[in-house]
N, C-alpha and C. Protein backbone atom coordinates (compact mmCIF):
# COMPACT_ATOMS: atom_id res chain seq x y z
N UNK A 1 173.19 -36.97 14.70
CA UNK A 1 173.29 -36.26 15.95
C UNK A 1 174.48 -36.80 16.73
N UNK A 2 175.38 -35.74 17.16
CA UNK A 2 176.58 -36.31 18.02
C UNK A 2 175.70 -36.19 19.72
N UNK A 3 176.23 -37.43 19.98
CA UNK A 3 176.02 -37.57 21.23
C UNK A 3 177.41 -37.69 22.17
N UNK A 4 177.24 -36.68 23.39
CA UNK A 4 178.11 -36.72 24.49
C UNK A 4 178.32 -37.57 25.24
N UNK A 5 179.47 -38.58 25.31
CA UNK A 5 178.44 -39.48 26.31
C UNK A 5 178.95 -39.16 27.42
N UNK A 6 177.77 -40.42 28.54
CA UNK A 6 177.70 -39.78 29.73
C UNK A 6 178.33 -40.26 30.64
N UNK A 7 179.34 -40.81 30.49
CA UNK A 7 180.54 -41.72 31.10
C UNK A 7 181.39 -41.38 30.44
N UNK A 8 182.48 -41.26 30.77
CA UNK A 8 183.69 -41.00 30.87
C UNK A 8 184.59 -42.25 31.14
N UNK A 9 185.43 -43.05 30.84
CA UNK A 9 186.41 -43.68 31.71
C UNK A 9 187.73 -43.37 31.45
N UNK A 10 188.32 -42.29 30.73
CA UNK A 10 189.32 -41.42 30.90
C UNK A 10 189.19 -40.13 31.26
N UNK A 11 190.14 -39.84 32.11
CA UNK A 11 189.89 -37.76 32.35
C UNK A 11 189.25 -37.66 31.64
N UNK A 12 188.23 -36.66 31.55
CA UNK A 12 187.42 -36.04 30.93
C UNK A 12 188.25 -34.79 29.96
N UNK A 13 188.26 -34.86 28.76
CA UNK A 13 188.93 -33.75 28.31
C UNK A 13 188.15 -32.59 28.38
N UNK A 14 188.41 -31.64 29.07
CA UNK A 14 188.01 -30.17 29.19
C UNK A 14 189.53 -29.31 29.59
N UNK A 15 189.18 -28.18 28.78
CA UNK A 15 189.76 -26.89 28.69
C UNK A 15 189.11 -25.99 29.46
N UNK A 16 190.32 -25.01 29.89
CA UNK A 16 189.79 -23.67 30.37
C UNK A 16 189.90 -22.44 29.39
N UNK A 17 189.19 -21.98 29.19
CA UNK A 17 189.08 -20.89 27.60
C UNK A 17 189.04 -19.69 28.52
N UNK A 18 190.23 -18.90 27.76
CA UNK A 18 190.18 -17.47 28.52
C UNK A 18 190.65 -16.49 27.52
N UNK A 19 190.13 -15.12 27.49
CA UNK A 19 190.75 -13.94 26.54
C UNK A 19 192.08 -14.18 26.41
N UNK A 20 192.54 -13.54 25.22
CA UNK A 20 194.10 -12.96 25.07
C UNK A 20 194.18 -11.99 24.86
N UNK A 21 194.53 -11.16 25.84
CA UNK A 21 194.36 -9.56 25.61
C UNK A 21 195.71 -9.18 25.32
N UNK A 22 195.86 -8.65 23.84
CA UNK A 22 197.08 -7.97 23.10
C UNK A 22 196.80 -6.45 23.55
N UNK A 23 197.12 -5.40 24.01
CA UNK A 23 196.71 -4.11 23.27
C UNK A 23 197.16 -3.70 22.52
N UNK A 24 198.39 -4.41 21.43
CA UNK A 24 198.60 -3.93 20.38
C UNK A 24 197.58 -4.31 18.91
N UNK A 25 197.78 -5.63 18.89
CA UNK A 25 196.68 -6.05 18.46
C UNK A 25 195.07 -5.60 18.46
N UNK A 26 194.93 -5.66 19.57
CA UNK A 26 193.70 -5.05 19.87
C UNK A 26 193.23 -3.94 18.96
N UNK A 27 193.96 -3.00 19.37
CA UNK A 27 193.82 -1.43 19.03
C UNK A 27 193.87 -1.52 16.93
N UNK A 28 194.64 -2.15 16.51
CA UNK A 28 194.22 -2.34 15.30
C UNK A 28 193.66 -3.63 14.63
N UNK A 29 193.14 -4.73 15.26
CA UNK A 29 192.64 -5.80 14.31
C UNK A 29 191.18 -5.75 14.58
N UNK A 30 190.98 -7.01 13.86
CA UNK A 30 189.54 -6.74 13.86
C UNK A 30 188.46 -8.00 14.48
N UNK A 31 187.55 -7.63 15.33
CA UNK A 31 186.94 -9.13 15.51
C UNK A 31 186.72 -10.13 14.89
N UNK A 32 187.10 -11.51 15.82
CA UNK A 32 186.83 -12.53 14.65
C UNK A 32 185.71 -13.07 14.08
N UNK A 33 184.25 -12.01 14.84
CA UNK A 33 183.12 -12.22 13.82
C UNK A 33 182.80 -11.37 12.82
N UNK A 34 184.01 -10.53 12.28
CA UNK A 34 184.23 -9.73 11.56
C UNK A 34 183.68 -10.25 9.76
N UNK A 35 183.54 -9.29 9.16
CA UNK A 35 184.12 -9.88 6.97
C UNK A 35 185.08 -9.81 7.04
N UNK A 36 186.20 -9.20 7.21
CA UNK A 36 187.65 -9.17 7.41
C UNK A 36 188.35 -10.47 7.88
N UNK A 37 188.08 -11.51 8.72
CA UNK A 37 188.16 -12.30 9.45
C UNK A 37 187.63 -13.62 8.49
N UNK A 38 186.27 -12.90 8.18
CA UNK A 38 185.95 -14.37 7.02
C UNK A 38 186.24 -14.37 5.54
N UNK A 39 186.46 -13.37 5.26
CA UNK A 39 187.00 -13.03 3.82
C UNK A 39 188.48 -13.23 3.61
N UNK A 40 189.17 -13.08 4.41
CA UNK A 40 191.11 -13.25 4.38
C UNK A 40 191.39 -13.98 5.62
N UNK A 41 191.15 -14.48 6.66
CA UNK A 41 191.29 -15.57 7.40
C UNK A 41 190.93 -16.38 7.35
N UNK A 42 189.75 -17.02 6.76
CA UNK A 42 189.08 -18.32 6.60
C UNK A 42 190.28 -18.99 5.14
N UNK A 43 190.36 -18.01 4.62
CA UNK A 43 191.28 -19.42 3.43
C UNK A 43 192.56 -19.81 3.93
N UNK A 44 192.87 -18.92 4.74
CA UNK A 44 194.70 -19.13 5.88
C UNK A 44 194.42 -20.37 6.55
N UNK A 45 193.31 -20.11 7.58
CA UNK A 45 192.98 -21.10 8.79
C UNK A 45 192.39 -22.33 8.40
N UNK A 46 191.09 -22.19 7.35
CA UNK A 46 190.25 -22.78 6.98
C UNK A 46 189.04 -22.79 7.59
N UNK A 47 187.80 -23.53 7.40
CA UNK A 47 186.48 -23.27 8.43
C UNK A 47 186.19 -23.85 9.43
N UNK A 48 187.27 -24.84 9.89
CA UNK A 48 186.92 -25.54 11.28
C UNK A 48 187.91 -24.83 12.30
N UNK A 49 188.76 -24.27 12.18
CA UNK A 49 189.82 -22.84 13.01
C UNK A 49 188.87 -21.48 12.89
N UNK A 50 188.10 -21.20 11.50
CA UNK A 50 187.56 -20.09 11.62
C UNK A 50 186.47 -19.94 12.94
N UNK A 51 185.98 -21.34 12.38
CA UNK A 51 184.31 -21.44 13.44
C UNK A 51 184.66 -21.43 14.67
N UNK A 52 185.57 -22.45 14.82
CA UNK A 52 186.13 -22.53 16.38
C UNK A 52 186.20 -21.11 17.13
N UNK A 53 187.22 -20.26 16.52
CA UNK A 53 187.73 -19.10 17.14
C UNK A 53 186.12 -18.19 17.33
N UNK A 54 185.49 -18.09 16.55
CA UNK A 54 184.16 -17.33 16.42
C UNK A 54 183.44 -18.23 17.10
N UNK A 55 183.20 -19.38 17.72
CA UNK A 55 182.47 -19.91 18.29
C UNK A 55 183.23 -19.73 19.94
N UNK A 56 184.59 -19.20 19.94
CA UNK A 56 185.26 -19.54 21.50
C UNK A 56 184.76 -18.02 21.91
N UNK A 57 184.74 -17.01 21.21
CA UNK A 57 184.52 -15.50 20.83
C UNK A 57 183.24 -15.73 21.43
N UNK A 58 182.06 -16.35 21.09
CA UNK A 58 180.53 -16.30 21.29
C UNK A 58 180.51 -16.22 22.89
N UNK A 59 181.27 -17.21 23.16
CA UNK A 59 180.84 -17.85 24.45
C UNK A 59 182.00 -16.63 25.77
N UNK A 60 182.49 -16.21 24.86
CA UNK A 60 183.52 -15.29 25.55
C UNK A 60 183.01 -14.02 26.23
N UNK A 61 181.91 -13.82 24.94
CA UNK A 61 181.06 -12.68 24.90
C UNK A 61 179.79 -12.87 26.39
N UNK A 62 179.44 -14.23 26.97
CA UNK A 62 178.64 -14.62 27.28
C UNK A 62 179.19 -14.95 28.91
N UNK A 63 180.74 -15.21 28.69
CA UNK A 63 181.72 -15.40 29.98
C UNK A 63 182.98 -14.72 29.93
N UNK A 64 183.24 -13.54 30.50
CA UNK A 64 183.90 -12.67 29.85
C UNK A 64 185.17 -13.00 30.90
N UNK A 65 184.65 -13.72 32.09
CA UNK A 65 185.77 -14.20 33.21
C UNK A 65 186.52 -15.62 32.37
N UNK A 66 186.36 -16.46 31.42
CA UNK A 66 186.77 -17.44 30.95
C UNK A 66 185.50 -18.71 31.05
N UNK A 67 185.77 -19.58 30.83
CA UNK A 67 184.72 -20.97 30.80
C UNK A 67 185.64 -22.13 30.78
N UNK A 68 185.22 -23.26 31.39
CA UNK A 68 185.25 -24.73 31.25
C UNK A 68 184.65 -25.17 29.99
N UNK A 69 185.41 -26.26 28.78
CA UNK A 69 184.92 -26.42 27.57
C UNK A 69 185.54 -27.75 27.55
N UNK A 70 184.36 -28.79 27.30
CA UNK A 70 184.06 -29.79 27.11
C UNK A 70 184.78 -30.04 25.98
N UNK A 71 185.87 -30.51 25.26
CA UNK A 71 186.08 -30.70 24.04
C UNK A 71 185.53 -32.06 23.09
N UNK A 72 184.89 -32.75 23.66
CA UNK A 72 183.85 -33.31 23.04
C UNK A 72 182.17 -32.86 22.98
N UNK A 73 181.98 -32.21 23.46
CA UNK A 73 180.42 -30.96 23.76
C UNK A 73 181.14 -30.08 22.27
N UNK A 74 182.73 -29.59 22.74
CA UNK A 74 182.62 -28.62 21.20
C UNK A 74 182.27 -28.61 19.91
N UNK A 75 183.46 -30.58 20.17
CA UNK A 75 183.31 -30.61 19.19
C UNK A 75 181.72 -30.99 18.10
N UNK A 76 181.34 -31.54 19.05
CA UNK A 76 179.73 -31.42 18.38
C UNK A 76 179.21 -30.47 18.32
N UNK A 77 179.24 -29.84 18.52
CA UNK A 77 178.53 -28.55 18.54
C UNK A 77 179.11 -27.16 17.05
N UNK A 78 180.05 -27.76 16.58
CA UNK A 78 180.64 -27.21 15.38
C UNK A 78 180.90 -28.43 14.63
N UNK A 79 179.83 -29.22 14.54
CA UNK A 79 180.04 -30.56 13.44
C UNK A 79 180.90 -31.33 12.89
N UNK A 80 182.11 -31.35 14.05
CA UNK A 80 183.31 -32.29 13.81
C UNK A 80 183.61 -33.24 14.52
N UNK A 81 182.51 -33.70 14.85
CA UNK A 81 182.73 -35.18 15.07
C UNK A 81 182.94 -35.54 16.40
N UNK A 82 183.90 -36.71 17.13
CA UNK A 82 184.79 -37.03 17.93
C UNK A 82 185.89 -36.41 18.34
N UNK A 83 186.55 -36.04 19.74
CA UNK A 83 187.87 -35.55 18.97
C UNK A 83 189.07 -36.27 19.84
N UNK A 84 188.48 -37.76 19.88
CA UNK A 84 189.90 -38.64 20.91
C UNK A 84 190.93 -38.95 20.03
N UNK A 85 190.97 -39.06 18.68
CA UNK A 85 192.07 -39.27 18.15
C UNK A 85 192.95 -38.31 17.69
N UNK A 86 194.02 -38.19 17.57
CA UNK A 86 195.34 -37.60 17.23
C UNK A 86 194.91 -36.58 16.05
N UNK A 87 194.21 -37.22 14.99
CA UNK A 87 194.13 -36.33 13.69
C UNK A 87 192.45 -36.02 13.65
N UNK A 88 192.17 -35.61 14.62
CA UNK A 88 190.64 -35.48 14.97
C UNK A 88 190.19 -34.47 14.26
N UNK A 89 189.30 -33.76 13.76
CA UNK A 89 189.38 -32.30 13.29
C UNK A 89 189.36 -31.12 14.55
N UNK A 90 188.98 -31.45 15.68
CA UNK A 90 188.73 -30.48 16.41
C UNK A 90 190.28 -30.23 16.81
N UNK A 91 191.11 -31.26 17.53
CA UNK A 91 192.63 -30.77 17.93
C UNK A 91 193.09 -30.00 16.83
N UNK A 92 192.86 -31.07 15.39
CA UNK A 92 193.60 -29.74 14.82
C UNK A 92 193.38 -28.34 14.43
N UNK A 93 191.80 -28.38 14.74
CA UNK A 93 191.56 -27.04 14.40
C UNK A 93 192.73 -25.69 15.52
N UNK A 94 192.06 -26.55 16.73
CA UNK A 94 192.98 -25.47 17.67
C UNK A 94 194.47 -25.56 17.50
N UNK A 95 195.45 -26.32 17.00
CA UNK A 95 196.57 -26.61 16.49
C UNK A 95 196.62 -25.58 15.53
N UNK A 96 196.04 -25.46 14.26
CA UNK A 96 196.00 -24.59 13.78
C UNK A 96 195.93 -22.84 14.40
N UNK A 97 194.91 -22.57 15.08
CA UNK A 97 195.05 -21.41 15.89
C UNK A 97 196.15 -20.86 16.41
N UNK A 98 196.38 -22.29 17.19
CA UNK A 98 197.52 -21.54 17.81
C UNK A 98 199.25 -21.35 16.84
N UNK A 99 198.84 -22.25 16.07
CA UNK A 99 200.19 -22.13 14.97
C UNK A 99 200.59 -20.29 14.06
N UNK A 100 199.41 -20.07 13.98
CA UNK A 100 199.00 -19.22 13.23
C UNK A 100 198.85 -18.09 14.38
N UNK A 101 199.05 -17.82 15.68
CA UNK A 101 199.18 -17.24 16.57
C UNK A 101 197.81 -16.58 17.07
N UNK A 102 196.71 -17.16 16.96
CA UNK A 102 194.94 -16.88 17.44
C UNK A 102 195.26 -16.94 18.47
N UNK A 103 196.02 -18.14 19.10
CA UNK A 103 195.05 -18.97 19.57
C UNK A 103 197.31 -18.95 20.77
N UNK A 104 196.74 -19.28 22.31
CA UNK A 104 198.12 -20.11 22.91
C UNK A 104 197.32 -20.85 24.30
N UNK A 105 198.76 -21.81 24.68
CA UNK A 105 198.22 -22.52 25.76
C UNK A 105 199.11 -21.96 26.42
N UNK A 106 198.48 -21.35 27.41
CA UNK A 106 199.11 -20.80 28.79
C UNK A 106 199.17 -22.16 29.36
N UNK A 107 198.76 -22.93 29.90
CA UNK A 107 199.35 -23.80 30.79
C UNK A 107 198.57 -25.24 30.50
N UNK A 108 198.84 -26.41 31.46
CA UNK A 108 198.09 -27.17 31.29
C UNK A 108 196.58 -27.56 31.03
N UNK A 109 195.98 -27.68 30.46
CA UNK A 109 194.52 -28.19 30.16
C UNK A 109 193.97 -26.33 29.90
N UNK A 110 194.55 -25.48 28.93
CA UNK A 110 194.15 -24.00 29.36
C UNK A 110 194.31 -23.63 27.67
N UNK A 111 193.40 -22.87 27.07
CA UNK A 111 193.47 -22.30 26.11
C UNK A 111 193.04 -20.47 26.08
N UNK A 112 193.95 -19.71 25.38
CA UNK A 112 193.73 -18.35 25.79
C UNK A 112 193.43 -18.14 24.08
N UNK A 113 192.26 -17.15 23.75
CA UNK A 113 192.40 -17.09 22.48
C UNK A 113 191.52 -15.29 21.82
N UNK A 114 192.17 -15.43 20.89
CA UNK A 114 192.26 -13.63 20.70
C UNK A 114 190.99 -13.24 20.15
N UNK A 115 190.85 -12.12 21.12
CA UNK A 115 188.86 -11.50 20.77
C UNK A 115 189.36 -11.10 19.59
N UNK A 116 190.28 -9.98 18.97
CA UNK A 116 190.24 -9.56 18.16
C UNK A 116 191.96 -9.93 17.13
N UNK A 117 191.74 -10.20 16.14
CA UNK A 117 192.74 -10.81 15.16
C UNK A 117 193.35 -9.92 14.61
N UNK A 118 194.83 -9.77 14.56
CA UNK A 118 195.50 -8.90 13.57
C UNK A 118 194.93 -8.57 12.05
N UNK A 119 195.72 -7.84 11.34
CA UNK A 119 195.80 -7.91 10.16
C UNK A 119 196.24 -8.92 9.47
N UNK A 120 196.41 -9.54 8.43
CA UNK A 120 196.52 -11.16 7.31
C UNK A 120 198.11 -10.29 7.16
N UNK A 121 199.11 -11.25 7.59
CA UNK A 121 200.19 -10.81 7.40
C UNK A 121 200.66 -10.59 5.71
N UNK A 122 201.39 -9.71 5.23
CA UNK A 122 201.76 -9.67 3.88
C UNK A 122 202.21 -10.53 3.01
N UNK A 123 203.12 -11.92 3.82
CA UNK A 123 203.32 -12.96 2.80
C UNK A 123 202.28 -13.79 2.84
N UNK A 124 201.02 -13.83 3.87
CA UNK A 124 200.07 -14.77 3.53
C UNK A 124 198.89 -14.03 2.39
N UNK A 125 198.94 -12.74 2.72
CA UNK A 125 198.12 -11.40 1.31
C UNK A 125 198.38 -12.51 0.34
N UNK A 126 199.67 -12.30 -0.30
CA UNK A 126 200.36 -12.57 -1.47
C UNK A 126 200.26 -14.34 -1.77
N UNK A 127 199.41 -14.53 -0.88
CA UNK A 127 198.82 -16.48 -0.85
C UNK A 127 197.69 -16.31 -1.32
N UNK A 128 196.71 -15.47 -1.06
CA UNK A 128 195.34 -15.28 -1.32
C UNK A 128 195.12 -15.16 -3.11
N UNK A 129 193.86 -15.98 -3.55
CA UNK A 129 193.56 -15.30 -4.66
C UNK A 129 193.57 -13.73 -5.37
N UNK A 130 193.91 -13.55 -6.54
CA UNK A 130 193.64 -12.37 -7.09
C UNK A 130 193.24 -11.69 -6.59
N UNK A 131 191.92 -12.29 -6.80
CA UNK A 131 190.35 -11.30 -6.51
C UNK A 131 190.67 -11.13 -5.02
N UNK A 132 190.99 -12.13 -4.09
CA UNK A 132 191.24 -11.03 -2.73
C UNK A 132 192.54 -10.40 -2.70
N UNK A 133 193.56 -10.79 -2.88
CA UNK A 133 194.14 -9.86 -2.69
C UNK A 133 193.70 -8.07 -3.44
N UNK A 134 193.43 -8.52 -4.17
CA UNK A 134 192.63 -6.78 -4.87
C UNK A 134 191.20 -6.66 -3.78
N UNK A 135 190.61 -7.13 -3.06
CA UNK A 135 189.33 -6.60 -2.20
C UNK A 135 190.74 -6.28 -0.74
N UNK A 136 191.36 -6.94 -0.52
CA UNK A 136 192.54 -6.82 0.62
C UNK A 136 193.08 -5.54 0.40
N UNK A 137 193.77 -5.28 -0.99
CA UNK A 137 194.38 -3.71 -0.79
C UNK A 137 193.18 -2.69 -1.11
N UNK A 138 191.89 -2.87 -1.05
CA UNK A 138 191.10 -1.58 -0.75
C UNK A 138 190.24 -1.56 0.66
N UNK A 139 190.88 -2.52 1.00
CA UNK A 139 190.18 -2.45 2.26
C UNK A 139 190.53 -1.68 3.12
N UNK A 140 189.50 -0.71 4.21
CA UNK A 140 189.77 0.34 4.57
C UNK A 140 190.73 -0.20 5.90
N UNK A 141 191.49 0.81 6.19
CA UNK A 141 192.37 0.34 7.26
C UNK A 141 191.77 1.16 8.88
N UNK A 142 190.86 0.21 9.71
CA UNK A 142 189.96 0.77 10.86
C UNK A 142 190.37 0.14 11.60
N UNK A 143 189.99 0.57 13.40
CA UNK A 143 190.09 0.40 14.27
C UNK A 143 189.40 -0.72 14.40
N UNK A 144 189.68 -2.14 15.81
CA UNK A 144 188.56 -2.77 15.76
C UNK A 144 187.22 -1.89 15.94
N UNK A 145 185.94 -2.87 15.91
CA UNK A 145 184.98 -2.57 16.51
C UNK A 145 184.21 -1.13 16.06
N UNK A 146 184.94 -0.47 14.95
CA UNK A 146 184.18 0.05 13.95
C UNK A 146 183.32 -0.25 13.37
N UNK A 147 182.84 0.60 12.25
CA UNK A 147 181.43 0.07 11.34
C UNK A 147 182.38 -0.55 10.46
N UNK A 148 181.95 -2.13 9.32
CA UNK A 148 182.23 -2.71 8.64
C UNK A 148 182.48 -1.79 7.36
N UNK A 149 183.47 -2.84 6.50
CA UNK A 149 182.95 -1.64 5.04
C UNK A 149 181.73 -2.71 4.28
N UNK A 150 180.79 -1.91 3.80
CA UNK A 150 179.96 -2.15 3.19
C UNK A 150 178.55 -2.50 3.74
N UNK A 151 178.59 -1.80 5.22
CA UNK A 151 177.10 -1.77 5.77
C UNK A 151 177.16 -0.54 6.45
């Protein structure tokens, strides 16, 4: 069990988590609690960027004005540990995000991050296994927030 603790004797690391509203994006990608999202973004990002973004998404859904985020509360709370050191998994998860363009920091102590995710750009397609890239080119090409394929 990770425990928070309840003292502090440095700033407290917390973030402010707020939408990134593309409307280009928007209008064609797909949520990041999407199959689309976990089937061809999870091997790009990996599963501690995937969860993150789908876990910042949950709470987004829940605070649609933005939230205050504990980044040690997060990081327990998606089973990575600590995150005061440099190569922590949680910084880098969001490092990742934002590398990969999920995810930006508008300003100090502030993270903005995207309800809904583009398409898997074409030279990262051509990174993916076989077998996805062949489930990738039949995949239907929808609006977000459509019905899935295969339910």
């Amino acid at each position: 069990m990770c425990k928070v603790p309840s003292k502090v004797v440095s700033p407290p690391s917390e973030f402010q988590v707020s939408a990134w509203v593309d409307p280009v994006v928007d209008a064609r990608g797909h949520p990041a609690d999407s199959p689309y999202v976990e089937i061809f973004w999870l091997p790009v990002l990996g599963p501690s960027a995937t969860f993150l973004l789908r876990r910042l998404n949950l709470y987004l859904d829940m605070f649609p004005d933005g939230l205050p985020m504990d980044l040690s509360e997060l990081s327990c709370q998606l089973g990575l540990g600590r995150p005061e050191s440099r190569h922590a998994a949680l910084p880098r998860a969001i490092d990742r995000c934002v590398r990969f363009g999920l995810a930006r920091r508008p300003g100090a102590n502030r993270l903005a991050v995207r309800r809904i995710l583009g398409p898997l750009p074409a030279q990262r397609v051509n990174r993916l296994s076989p077998f996805l890239q062949s489930i990738h080119a039949d995949w239907p090409d929808e609006p977000a927030g459509s019905v899935n394929p295969g339910r």
